[in-house]
PDB file of N, CA and C in Angstrom:
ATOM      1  N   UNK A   1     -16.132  -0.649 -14.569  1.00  0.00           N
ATOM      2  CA  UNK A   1     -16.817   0.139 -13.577  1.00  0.00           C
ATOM      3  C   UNK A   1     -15.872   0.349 -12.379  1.00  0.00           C
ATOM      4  N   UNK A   2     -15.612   1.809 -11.605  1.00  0.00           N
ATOM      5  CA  UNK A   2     -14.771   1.905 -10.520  1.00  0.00           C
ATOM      6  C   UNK A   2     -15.855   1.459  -9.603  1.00  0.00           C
ATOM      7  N   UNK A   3     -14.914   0.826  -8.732  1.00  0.00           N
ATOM      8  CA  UNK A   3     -15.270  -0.178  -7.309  1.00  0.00           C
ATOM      9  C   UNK A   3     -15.355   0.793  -6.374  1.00  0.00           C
ATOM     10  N   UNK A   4     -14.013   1.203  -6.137  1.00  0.00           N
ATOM     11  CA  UNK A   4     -13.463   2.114  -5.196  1.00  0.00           C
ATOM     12  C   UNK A   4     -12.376   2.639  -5.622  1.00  0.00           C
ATOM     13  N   UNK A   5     -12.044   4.273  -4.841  1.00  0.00           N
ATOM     14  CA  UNK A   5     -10.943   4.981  -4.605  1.00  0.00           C
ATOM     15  C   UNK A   5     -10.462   5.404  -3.474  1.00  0.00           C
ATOM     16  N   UNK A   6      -9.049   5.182  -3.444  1.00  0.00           N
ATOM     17  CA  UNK A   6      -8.458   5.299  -2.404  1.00  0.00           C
ATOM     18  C   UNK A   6      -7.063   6.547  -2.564  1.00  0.00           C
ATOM     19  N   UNK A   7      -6.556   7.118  -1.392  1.00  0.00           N
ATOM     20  CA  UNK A   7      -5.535   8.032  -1.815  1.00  0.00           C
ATOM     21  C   UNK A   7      -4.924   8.547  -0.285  1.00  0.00           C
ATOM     22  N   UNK A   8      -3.535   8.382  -0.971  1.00  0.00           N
ATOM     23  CA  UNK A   8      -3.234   8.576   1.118  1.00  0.00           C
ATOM     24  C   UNK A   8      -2.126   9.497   1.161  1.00  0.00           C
ATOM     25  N   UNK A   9      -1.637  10.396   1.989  1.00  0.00           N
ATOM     26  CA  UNK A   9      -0.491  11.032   1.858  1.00  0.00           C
ATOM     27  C   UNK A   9       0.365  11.276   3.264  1.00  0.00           C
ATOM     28  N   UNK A  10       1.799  10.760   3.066  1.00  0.00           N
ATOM     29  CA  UNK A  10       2.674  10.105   4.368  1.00  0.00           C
ATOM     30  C   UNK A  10       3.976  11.102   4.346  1.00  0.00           C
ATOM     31  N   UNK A  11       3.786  11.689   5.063  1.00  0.00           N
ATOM     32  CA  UNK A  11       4.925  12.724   5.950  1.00  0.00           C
ATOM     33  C   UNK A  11       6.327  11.272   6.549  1.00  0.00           C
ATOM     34  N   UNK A  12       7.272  11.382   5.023  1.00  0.00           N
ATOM     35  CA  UNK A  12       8.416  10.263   5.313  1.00  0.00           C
ATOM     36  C   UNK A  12       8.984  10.350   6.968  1.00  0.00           C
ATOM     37  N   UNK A  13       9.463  11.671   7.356  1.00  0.00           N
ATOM     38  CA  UNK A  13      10.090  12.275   8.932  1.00  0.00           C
ATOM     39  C   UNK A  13       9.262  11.414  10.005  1.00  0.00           C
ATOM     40  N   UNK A  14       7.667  11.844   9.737  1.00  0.00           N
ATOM     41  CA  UNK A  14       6.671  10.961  10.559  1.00  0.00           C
ATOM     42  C   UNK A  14       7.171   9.396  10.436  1.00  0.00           C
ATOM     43  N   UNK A  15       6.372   9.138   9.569  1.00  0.00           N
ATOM     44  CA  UNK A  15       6.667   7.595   9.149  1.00  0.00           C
ATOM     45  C   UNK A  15       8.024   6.874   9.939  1.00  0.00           C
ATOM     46  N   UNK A  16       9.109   7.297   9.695  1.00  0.00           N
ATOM     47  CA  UNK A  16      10.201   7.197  10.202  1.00  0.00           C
ATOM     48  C   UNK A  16      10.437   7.150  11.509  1.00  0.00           C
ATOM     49  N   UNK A  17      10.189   7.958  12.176  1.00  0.00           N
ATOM     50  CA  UNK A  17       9.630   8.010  13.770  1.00  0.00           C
ATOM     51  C   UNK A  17       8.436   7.282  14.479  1.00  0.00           C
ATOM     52  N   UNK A  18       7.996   7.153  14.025  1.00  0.00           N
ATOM     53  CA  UNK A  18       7.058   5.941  14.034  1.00  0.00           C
ATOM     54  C   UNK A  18       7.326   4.270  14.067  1.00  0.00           C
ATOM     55  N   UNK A  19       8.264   4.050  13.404  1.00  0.00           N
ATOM     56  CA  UNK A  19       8.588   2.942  13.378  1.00  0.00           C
ATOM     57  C   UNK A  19      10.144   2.418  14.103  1.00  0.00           C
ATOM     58  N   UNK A  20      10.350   3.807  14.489  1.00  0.00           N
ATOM     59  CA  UNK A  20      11.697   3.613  15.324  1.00  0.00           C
ATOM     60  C   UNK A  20      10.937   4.056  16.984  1.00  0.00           C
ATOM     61  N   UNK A  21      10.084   4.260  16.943  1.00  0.00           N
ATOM     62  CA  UNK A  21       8.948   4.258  18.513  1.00  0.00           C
ATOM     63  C   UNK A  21       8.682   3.035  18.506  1.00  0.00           C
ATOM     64  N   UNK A  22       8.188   2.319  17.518  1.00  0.00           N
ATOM     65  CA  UNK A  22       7.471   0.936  17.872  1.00  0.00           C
ATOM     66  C   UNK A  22       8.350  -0.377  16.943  1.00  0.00           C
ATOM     67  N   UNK A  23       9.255  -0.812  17.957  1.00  0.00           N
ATOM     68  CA  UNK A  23       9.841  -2.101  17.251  1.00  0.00           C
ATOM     69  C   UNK A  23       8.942  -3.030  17.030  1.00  0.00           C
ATOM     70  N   UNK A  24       9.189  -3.265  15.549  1.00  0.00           N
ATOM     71  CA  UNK A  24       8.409  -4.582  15.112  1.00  0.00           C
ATOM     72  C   UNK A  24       7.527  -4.114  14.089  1.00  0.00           C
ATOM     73  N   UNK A  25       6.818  -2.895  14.116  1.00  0.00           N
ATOM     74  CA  UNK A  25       6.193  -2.009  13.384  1.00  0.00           C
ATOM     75  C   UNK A  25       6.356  -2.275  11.840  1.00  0.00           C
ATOM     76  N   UNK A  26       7.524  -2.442  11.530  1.00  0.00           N
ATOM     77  CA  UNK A  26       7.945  -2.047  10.275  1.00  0.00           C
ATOM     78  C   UNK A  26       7.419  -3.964   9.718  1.00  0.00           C
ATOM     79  N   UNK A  27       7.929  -5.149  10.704  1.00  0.00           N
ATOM     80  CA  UNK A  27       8.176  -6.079  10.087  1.00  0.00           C
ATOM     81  C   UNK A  27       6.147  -6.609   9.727  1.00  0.00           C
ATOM     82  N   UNK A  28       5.489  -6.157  10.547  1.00  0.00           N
ATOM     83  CA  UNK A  28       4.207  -5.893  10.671  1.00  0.00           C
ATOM     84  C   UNK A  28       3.236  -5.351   9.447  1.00  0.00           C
ATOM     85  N   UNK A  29       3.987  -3.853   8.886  1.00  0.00           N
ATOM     86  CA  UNK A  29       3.111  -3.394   7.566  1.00  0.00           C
ATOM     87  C   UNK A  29       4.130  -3.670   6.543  1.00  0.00           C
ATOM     88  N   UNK A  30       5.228  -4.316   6.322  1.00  0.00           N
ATOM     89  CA  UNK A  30       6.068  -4.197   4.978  1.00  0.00           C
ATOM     90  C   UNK A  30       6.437  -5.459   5.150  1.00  0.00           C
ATOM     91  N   UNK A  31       6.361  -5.953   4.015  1.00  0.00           N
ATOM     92  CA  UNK A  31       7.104  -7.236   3.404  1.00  0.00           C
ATOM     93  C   UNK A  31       8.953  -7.307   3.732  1.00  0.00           C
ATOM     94  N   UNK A  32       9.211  -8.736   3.301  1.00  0.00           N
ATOM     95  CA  UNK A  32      10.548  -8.341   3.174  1.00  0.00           C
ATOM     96  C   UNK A  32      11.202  -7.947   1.991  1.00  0.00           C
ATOM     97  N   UNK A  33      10.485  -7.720   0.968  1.00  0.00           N
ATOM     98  CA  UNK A  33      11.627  -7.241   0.120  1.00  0.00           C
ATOM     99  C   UNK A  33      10.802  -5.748   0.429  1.00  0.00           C
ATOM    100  N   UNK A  34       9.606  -4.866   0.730  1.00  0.00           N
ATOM    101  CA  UNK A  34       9.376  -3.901   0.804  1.00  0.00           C
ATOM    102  C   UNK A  34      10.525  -3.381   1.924  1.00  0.00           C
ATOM    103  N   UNK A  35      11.114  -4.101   2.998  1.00  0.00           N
ATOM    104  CA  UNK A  35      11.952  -3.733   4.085  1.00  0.00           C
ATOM    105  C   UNK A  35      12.961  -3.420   3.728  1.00  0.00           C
ATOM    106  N   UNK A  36      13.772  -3.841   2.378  1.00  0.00           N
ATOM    107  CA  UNK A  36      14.721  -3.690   1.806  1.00  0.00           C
ATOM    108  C   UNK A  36      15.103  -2.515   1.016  1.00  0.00           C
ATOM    109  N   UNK A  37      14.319  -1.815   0.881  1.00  0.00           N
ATOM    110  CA  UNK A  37      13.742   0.009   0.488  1.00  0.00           C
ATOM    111  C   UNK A  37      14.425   0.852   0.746  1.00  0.00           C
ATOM    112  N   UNK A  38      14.560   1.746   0.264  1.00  0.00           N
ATOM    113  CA  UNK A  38      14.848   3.441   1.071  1.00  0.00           C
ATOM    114  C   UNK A  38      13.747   3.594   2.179  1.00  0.00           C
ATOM    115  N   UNK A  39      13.929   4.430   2.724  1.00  0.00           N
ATOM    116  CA  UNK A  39      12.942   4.864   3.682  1.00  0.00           C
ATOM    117  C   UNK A  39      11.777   5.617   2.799  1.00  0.00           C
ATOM    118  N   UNK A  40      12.133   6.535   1.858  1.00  0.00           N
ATOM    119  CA  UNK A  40      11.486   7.009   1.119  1.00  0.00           C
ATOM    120  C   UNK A  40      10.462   5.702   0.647  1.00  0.00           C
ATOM    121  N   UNK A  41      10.684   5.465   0.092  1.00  0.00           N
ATOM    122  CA  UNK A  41       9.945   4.175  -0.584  1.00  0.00           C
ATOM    123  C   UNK A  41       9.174   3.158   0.151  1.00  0.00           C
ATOM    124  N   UNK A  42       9.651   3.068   1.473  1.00  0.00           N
ATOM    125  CA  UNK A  42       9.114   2.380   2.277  1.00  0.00           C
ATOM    126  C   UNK A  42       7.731   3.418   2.788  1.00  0.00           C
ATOM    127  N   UNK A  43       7.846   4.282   3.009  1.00  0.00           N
ATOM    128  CA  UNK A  43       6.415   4.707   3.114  1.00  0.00           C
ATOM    129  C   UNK A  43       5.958   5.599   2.128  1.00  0.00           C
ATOM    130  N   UNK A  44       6.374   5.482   0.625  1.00  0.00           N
ATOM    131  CA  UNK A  44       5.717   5.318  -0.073  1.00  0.00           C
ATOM    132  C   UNK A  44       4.833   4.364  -0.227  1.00  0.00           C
ATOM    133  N   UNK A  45       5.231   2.863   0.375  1.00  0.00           N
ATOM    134  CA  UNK A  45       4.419   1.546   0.007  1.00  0.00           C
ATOM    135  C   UNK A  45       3.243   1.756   0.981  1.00  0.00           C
ATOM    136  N   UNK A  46       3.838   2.429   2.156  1.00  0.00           N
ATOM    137  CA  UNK A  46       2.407   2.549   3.593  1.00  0.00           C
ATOM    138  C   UNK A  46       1.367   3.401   2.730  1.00  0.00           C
ATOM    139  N   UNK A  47       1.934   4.420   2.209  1.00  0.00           N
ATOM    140  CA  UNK A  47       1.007   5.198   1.806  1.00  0.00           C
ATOM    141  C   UNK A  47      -0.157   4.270   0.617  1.00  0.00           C
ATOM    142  N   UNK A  48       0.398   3.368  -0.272  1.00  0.00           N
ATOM    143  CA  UNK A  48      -0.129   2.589  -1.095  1.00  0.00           C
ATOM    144  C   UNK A  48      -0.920   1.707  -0.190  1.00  0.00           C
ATOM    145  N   UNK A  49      -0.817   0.814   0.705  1.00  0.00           N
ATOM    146  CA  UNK A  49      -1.416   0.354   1.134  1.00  0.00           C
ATOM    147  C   UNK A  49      -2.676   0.524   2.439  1.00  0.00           C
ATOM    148  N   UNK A  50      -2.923   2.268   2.305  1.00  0.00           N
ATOM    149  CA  UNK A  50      -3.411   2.928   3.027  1.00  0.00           C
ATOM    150  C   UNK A  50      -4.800   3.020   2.256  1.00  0.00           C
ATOM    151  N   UNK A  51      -4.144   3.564   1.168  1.00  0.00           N
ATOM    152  CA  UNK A  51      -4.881   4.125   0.207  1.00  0.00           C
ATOM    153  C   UNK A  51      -5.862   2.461  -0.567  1.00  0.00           C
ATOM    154  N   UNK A  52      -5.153   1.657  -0.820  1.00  0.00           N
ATOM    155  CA  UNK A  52      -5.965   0.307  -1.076  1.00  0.00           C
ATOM    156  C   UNK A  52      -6.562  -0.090   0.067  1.00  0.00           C
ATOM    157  N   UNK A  53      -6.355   0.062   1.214  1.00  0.00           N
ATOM    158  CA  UNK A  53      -7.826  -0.064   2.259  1.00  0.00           C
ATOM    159  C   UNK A  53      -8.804   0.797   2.198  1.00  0.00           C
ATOM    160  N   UNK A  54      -8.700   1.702   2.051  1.00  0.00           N
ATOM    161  CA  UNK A  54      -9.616   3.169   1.489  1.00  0.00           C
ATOM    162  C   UNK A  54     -10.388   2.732   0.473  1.00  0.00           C
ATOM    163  N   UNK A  55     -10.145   2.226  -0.131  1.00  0.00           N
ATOM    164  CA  UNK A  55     -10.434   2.083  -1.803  1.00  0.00           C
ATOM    165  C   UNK A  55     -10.953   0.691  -1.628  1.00  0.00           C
ATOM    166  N   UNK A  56     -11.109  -0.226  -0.546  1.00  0.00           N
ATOM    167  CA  UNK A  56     -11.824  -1.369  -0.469  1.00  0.00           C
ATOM    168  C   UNK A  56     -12.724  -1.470   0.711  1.00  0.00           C
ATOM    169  N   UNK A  57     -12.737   0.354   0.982  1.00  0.00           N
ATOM    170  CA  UNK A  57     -13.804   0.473   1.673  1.00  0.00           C
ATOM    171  C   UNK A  57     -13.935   0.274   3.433  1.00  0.00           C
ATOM    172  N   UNK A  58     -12.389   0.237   3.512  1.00  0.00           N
ATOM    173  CA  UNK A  58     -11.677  -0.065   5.342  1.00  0.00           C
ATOM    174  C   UNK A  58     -12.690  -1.159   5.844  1.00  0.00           C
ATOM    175  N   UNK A  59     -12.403  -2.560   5.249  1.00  0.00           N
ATOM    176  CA  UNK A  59     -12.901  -3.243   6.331  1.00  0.00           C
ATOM    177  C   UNK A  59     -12.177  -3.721   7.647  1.00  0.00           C
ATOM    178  N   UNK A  60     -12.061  -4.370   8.237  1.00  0.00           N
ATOM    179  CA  UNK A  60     -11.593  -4.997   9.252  1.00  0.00           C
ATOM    180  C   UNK A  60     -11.278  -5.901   8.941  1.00  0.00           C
ATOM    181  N   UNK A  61      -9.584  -6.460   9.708  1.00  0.00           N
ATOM    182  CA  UNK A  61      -9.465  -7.952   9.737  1.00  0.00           C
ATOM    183  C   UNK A  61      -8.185  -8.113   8.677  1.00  0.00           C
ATOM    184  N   UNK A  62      -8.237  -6.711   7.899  1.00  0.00           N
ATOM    185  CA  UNK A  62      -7.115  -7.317   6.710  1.00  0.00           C
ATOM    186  C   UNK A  62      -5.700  -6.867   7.026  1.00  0.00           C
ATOM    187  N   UNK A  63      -4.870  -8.137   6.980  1.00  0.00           N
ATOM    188  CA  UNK A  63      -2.983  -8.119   6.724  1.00  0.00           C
ATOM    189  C   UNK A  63      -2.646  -6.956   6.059  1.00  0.00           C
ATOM    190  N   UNK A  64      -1.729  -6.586   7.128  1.00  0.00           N
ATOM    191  CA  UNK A  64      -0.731  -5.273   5.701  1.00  0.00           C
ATOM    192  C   UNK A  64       0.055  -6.540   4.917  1.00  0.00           C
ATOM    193  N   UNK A  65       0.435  -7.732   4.998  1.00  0.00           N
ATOM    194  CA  UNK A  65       1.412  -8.226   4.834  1.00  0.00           C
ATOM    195  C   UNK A  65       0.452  -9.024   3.746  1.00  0.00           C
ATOM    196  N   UNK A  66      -0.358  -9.001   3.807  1.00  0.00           N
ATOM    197  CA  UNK A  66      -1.027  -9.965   2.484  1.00  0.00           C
ATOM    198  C   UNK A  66      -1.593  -9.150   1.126  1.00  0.00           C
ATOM    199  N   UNK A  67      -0.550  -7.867   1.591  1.00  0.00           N
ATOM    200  CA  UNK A  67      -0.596  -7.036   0.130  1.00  0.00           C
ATOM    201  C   UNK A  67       0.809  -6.315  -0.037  1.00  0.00           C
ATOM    202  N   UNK A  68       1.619  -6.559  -0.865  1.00  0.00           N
ATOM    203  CA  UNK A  68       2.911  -6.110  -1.682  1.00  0.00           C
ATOM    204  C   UNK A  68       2.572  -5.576  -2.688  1.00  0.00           C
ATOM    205  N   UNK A  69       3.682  -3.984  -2.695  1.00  0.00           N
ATOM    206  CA  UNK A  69       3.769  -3.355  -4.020  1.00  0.00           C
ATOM    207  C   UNK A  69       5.280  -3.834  -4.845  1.00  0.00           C
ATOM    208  N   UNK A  70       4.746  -3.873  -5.895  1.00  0.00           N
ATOM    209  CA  UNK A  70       5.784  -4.199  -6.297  1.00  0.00           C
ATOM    210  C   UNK A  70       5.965  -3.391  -8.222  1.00  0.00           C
ATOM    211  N   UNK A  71       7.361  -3.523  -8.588  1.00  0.00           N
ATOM    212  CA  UNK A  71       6.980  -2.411 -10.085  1.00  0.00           C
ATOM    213  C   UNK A  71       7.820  -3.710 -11.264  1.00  0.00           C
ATOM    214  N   UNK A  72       7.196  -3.275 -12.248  1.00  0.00           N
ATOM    215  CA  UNK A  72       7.523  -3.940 -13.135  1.00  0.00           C
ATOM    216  C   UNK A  72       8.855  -3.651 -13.699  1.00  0.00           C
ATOM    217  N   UNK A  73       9.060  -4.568 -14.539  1.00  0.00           N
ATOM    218  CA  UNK A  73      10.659  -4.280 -15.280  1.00  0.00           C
ATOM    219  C   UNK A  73      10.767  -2.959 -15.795  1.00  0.00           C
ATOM    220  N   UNK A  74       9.425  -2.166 -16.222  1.00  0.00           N
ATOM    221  CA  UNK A  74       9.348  -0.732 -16.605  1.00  0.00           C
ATOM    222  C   UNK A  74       9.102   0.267 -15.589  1.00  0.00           C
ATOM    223  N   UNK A  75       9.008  -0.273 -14.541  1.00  0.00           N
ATOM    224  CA  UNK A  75       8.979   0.566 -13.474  1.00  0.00           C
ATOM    225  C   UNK A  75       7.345   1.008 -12.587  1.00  0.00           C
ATOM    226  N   UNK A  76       6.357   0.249 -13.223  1.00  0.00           N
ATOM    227  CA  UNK A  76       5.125   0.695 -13.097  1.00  0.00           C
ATOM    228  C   UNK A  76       4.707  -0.139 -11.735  1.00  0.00           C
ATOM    229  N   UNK A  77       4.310   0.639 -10.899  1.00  0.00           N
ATOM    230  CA  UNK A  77       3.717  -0.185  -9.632  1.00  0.00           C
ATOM    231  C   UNK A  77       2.626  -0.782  -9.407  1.00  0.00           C
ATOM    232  N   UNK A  78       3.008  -1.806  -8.919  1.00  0.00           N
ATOM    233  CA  UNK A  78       1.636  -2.793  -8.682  1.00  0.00           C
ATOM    234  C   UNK A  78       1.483  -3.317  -7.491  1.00  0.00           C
ATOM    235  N   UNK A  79      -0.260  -4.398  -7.435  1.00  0.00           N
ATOM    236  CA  UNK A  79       0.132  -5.019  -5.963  1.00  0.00           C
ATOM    237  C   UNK A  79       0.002  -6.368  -6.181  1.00  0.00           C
ATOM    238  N   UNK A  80      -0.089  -7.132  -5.377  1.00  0.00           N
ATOM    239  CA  UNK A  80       0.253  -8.713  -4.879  1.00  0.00           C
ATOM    240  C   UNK A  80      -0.083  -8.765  -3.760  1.00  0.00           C
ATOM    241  N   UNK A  81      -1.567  -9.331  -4.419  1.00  0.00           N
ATOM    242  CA  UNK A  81      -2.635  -9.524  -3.346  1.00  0.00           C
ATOM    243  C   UNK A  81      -2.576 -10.945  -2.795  1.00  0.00           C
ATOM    244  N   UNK A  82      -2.212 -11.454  -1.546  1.00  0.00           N
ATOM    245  CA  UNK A  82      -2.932 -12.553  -1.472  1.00  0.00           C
ATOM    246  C   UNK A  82      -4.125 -12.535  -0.174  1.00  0.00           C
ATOM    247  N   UNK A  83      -4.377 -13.766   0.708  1.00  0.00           N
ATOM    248  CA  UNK A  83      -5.085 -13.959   1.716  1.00  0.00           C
ATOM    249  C   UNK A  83      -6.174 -13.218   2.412  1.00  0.00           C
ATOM    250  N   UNK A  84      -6.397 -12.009   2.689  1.00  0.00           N
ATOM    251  CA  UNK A  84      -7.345 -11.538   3.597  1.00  0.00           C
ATOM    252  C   UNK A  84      -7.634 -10.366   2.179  1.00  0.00           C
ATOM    253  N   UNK A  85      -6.431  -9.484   2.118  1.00  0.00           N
ATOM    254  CA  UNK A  85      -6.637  -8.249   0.893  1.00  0.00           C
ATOM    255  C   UNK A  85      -7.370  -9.180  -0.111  1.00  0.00           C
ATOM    256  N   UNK A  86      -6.930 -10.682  -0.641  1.00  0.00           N
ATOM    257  CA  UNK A  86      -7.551 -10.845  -1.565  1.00  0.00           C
ATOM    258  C   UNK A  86      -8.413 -11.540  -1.712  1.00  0.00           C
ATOM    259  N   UNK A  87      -9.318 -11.868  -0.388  1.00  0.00           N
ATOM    260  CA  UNK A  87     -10.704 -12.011  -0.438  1.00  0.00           C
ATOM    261  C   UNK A  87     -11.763 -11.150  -0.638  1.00  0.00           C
ATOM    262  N   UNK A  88     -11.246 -10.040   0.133  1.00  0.00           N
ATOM    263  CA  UNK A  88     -12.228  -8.493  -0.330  1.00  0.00           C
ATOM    264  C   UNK A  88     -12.021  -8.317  -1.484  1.00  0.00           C
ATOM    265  N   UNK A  89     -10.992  -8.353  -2.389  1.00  0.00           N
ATOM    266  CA  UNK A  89     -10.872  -7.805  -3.778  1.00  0.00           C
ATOM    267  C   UNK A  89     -11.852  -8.661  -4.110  1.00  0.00           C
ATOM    268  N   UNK A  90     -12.002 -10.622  -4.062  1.00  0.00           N
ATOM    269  CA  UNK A  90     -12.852 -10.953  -4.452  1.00  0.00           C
ATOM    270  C   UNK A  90     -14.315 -10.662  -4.573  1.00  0.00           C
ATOM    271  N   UNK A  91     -14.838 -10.148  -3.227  1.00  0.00           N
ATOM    272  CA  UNK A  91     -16.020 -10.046  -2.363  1.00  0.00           C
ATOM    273  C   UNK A  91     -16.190  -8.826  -3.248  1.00  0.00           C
ATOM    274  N   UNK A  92     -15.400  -8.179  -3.362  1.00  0.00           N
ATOM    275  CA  UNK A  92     -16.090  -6.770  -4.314  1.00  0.00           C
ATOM    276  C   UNK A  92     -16.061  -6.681  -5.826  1.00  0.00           C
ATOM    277  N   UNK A  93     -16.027  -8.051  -6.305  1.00  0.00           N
ATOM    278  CA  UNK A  93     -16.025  -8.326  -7.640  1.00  0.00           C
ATOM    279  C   UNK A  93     -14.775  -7.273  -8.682  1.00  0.00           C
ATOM    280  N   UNK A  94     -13.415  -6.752  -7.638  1.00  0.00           N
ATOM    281  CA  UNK A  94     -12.682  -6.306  -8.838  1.00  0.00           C
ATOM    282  C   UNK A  94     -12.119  -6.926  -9.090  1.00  0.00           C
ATOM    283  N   UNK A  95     -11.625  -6.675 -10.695  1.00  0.00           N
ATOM    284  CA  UNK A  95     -10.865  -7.292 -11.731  1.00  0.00           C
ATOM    285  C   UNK A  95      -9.428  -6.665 -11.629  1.00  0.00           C
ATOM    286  N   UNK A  96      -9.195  -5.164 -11.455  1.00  0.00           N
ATOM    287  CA  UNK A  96      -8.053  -4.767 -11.503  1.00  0.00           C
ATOM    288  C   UNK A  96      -7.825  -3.357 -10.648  1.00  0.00           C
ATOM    289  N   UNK A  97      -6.729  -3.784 -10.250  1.00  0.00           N
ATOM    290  CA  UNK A  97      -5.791  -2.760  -9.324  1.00  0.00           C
ATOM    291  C   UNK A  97      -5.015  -1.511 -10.289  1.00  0.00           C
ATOM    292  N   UNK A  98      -5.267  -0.054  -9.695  1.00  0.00           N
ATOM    293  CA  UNK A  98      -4.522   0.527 -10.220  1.00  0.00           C
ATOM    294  C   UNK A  98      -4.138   1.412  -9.520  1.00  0.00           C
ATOM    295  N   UNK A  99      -2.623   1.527  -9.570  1.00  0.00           N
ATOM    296  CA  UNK A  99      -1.946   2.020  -8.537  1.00  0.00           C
ATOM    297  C   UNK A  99      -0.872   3.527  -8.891  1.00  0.00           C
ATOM    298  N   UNK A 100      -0.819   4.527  -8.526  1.00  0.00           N
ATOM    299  CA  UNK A 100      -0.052   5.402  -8.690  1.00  0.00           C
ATOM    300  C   UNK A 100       0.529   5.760  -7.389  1.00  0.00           C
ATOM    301  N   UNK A 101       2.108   5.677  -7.206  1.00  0.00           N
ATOM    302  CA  UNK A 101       3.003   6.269  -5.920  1.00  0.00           C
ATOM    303  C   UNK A 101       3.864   6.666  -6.653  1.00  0.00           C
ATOM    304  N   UNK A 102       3.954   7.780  -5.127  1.00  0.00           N
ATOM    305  CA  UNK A 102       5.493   8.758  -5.546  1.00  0.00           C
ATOM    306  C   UNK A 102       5.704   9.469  -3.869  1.00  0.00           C
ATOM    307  N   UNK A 103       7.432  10.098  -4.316  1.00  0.00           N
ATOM    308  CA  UNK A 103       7.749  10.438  -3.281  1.00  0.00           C
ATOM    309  C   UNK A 103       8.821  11.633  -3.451  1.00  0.00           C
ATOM    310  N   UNK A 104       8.862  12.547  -2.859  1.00  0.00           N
ATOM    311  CA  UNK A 104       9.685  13.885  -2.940  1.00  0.00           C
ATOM    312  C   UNK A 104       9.538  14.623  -1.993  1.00  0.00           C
ATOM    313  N   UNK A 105      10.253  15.757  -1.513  1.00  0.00           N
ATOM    314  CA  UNK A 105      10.554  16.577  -0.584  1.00  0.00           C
ATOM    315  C   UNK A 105       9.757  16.383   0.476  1.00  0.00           C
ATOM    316  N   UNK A 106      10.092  14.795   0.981  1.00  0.00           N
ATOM    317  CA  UNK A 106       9.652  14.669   2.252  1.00  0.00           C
ATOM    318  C   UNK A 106       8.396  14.193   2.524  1.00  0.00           C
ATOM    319  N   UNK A 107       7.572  13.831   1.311  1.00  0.00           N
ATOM    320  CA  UNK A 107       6.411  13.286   1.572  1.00  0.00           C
ATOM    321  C   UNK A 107       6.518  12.016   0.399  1.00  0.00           C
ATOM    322  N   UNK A 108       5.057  11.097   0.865  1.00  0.00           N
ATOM    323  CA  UNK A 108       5.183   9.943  -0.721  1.00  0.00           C
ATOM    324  C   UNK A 108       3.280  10.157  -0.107  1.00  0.00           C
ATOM    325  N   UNK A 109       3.491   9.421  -1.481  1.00  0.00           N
ATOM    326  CA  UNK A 109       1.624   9.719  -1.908  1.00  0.00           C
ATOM    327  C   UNK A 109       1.729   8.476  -2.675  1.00  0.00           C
ATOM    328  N   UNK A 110      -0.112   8.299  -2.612  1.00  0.00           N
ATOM    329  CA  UNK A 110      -0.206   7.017  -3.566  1.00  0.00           C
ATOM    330  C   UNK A 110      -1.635   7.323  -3.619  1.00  0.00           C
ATOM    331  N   UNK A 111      -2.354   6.825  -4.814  1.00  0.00           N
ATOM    332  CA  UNK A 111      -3.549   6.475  -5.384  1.00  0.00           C
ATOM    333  C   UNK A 111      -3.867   5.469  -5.585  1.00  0.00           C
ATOM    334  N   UNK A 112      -5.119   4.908  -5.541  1.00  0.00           N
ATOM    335  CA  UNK A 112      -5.801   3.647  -5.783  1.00  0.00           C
ATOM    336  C   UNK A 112      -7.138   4.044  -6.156  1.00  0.00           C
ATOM    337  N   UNK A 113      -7.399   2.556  -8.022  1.00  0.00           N
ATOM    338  CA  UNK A 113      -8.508   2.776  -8.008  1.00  0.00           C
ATOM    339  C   UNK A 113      -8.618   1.216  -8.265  1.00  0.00           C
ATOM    340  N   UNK A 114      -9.572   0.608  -7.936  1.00  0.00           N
ATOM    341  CA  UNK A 114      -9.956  -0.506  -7.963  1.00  0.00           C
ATOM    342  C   UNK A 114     -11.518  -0.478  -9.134  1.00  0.00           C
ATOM    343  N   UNK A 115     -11.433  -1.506  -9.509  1.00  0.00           N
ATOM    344  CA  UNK A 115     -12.058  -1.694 -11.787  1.00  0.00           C
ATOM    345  C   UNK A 115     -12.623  -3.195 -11.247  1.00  0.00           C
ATOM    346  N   UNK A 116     -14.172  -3.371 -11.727  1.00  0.00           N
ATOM    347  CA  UNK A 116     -14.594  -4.407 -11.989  1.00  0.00           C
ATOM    348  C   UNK A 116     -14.725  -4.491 -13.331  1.00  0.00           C
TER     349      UNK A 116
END
């Protein structure tokens, strides 16, 4: 059964400016190996983790940092939920995360659907 859907779309130029306005910004919504990124990719991940608050229904209170995307040896993206993200996942009885990002001519996008 879908829980929730989520879906977000991030103007990279923005993004970028944004985080060179506000020092600290970056260490705040991205992990450290997400910091280690292209820029592209790096808000590809904002956009992912935009879109999984969306999709869990924007509560309050939850870490960007207690959710990482991350892709498998085949390349497929996922997240790594712990602490605050993954009490709501609990609280909303899902079983599974599913995640689609991408990024090109200047924008990255991501989808979320969350599966009990």
């Amino acid at each position: 059964m879908i829980v929730g859907v989520g879906t977000d779309l991030c103007v990279v130029e923005r993004f970028q400016a944004m985080l060179e306005r506000r020092p600290g910004l970056r260490e705040r919504l991205l992990t450290p190996s997400e910091r280690q990124l292209s820029i592209q990719s790096q808000a590809a991940r904002f956009a992912a983790k935009e879109a999984l608050a969306k999709a869990l229904q924007s509560p309050g209170g939850m870490r960007w940092l207690d959710c990482e995307v991350v892709k498998s040896d085949h390349g497929v993206p996922s997240f790594v939920v712990s602490g605050t993200v993954a009490a709501r996942v609990a609280e909303l009885g899902i079983e599974r995360l599913h995640l689609s990002i991408s990024h090109d001519g200047g924008f990255a996008t991501a989808m979320v659907v969350c599966e009990a």
